[in-house]
Protein backbone atom coordinates (compact mmCIF):
# COMPACT_ATOMS: atom_id res chain seq x y z
CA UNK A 1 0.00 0.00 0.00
CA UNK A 2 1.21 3.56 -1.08
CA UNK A 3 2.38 5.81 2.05
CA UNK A 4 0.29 8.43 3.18
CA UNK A 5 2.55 11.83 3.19
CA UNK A 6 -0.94 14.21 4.54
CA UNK A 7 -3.79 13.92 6.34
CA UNK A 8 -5.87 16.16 5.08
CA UNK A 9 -5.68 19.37 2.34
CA UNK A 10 -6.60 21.85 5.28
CA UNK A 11 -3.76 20.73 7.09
CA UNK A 12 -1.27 21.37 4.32
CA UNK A 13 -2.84 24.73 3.74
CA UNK A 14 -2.47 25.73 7.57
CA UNK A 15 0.05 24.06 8.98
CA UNK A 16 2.25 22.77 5.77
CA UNK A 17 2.32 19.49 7.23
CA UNK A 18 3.58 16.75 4.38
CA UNK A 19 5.09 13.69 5.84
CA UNK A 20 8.56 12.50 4.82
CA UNK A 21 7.95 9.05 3.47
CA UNK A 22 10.34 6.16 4.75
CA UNK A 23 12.51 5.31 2.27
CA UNK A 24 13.83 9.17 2.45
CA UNK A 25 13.70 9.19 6.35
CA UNK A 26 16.05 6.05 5.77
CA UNK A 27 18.57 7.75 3.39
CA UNK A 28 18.52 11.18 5.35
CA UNK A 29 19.54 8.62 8.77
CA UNK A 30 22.07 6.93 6.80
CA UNK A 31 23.84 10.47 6.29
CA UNK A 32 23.72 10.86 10.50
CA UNK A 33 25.58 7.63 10.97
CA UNK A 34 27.42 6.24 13.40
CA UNK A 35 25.77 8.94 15.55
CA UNK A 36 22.42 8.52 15.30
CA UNK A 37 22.85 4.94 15.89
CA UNK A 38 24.53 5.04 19.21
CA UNK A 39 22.47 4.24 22.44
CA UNK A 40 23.99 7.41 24.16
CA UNK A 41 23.31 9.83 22.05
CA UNK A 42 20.53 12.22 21.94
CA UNK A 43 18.26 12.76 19.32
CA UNK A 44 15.81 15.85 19.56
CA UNK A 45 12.97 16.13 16.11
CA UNK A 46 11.06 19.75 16.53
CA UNK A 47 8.22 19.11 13.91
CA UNK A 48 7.61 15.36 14.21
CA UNK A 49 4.67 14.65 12.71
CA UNK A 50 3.35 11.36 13.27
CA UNK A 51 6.55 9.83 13.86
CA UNK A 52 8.43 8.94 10.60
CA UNK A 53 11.99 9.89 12.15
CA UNK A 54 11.41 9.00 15.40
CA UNK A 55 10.68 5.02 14.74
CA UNK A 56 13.55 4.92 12.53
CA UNK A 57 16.04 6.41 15.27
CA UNK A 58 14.75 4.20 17.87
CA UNK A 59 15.37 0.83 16.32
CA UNK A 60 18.76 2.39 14.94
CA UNK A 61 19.31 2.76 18.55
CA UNK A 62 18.07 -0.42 19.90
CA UNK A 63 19.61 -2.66 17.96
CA UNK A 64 23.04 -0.77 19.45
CA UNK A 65 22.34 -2.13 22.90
CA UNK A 66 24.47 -4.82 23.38
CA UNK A 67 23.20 -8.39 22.85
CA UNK A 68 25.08 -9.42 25.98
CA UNK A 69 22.56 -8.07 27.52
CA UNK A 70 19.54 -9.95 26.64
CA UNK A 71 19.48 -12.73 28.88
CA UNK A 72 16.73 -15.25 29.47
CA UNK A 73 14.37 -12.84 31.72
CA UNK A 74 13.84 -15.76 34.07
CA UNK A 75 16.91 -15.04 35.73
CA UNK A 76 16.50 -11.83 37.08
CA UNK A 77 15.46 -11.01 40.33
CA UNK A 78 15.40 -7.32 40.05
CA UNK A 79 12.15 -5.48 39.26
CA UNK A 80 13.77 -3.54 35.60
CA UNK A 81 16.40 -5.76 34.29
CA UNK A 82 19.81 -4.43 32.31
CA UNK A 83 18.45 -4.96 29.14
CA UNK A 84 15.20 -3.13 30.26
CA UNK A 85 17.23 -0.24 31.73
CA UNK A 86 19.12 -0.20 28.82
CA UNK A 87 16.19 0.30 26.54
CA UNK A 88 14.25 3.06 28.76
CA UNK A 89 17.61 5.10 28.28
CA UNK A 90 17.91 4.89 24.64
CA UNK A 91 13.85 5.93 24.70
CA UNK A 92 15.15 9.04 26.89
CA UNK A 93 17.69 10.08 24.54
CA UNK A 94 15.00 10.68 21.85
CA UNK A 95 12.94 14.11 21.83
CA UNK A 96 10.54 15.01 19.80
CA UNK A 97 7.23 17.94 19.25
CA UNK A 98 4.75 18.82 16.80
CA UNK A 99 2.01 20.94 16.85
CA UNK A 100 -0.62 18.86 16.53
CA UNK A 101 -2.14 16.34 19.38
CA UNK A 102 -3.16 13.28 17.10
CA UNK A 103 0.48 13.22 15.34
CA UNK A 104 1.86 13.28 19.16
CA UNK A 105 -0.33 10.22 20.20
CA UNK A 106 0.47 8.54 17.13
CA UNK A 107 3.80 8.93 17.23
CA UNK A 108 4.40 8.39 20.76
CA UNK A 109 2.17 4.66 19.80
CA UNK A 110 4.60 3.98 17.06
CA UNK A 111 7.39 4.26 19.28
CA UNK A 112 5.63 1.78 21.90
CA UNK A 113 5.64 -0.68 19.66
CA UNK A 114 8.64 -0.67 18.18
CA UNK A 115 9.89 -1.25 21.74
CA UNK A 116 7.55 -4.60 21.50
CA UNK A 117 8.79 -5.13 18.60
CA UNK A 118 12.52 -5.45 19.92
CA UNK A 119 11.87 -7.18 22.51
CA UNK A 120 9.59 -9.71 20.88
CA UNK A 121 8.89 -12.87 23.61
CA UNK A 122 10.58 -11.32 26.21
CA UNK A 123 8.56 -11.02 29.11
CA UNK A 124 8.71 -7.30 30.43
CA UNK A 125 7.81 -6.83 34.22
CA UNK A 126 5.27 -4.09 34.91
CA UNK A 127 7.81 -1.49 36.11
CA UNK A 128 9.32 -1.23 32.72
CA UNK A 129 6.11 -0.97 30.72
CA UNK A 130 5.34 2.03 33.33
CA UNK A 131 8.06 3.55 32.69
CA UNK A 132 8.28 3.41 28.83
CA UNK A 133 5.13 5.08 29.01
CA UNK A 134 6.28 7.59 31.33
CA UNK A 135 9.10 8.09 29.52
CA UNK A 136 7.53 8.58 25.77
CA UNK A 137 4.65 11.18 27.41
CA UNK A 138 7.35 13.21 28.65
CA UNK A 139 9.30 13.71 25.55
CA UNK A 140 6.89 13.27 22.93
CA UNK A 141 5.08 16.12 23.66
CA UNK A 142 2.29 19.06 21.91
CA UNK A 143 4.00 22.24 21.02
CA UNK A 144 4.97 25.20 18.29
CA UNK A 145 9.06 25.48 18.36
CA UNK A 146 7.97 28.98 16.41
CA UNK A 147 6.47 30.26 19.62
CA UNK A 148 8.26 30.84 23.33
CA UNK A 149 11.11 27.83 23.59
CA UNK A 150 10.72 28.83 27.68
CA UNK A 151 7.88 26.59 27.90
CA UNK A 152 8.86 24.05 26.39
CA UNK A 153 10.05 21.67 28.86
CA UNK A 154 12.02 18.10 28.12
CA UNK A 155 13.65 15.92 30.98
CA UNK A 156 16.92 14.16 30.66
CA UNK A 157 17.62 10.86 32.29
CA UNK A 158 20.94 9.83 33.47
CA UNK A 159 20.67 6.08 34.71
CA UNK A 160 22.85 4.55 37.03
CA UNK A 161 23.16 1.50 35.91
CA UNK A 162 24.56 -0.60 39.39
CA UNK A 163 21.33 1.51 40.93
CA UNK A 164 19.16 1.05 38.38
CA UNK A 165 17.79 4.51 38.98
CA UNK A 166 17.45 7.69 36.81
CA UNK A 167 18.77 10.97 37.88
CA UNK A 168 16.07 13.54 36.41
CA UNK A 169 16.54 17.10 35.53
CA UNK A 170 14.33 19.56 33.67
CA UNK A 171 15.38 21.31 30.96
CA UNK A 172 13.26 24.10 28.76
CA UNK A 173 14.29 24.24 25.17
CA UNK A 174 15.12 27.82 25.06
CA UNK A 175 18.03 26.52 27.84
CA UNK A 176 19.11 23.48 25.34
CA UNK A 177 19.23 26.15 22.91
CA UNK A 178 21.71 28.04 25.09
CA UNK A 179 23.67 25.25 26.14
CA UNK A 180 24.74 24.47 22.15
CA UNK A 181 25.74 28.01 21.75
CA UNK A 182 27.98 27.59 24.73
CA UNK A 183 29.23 23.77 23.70
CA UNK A 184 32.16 23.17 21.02
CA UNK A 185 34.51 20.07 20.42
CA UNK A 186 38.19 20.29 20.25
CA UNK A 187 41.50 18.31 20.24
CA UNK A 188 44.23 18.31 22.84
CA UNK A 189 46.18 20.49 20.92
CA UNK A 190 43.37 23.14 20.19
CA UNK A 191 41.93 23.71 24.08
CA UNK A 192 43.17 26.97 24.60
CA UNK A 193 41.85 28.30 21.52
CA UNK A 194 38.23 26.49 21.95
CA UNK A 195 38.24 27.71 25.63
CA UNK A 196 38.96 31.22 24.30
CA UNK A 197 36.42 31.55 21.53
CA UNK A 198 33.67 30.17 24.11
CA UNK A 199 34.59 33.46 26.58
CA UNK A 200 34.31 35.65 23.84
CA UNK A 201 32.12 34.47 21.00
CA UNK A 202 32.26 36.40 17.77
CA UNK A 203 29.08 38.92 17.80
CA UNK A 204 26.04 37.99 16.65
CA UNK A 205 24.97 38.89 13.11
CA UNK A 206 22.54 42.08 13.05
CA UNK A 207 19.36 41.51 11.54
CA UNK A 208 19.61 43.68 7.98
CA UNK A 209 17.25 47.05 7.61
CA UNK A 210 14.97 47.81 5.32
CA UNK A 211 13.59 51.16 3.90
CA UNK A 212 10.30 51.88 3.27
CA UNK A 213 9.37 54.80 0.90
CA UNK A 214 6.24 56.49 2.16
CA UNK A 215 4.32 59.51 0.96
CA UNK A 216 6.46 62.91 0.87
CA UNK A 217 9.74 61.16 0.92
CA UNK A 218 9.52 60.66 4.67
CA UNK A 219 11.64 57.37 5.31
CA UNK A 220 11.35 54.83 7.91
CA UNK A 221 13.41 51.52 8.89
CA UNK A 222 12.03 48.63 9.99
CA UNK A 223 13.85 45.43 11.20
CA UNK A 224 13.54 41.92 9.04
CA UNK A 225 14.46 38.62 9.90
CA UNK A 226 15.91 36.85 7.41
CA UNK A 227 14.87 32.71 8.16
């Protein structure tokens, strides 16, 4: 059956929402390799439709976890197993908003089962499954990036394995945003200079003017953003 790229003709008009279809949500993940792939990394999709992306990255990223790892479920004693911690942290490391509710629900679904998916006859215990859920709702989540990134809240997990706990902290996307602009990579050799540009970061670039001719050759400037 032919993919559906839009839900309705309305929504394209209003919104401009046209779904990516698979086999170029494939190719586009290919180009983000190894990264995008590994279990630690995070992932964060700020129009995400129904989920296109978002299923893709997350079996990328589970099938990273290390098959060591999936043992016969019998075994274990503990409530959340390794294997289960291991997938609630790559589910963490995956962000994602749209605009619309029914993409959110149906994308945060998706997800859920392509977690069943993965772990196929392996019997979960009814922490995990709480906690999936958990997880997804707080990270899949209804919202316009366009609008105030302030109140936009996501929440990182940090698990201690040995624990098996989460440390939790609360992040709003206009402080992710920040955090980049104040993050930068560099070799041994190139520290002093990386620590240097981050004290003093070249200024930003001013948004150009433009002049607007008005009746009797009065002029007057008005500020564009150019997107």
């Amino acid at each position: 059956a032919a993919q559906k790229l839009i839900k309705s003709k309305h929504r394209v008009k209003e919104f401009g929402e046209v779904f990516t279809p698979e086999n170029i949500v494939k190719q586009m993940c290919d180009l983000c390799e190894p990264d995008i792939s590994a279990v630690d990394k995070k992932i964060f999709e700020p129009t995400c439709g129904n989920g296109n992306f978002l299923v893709e990255i997350l079996r990328r990223k589970l099938t990273s976890i290390p098959k060591k790892l999936r043992k016969n479920p019998s075994l274990a004693k503990a409530s959340i197993t390794d294997f289960e911690l291991h997938i609630l942290w790559v589910v963490s490391n995956i962000y994602a908003i749209d605009i619309q509710q029914d993409n959110v629900s149906e994308a945060r679904r998706r997800m859920q089962n392509v977690v069943f998916d993965f772990v196929n006859n392996y019997k979960n215990s009814a922490d995990f499954l709480s906690a999936l859920n958990t997880i997804i709702e707080a990270n899949i989540i209804v919202g316009n990036t366009l609008s105030d990134p302030s109140k936009i809240i996501f929440f990182d997990f940090t698990p201690d394995f040995e624990a098996k706990t989460f440390t939790i902290s609360k992040h709003t996307l206009k402080e992710i945003e920040h955090t980049f602009e104040n993050t930068t990579t560099a070799n041994a050799l190139k520290l002093k200079q990386a620590i240097q540009q981050l004290k003093s970061p070249p200024p930003k670039k001013q948004r150009p003017s433009l002049t607007i001719k008005k009746p009797k050759h009065k002029q007057n400037k008005v500020q564009i953003g150019l997107f």
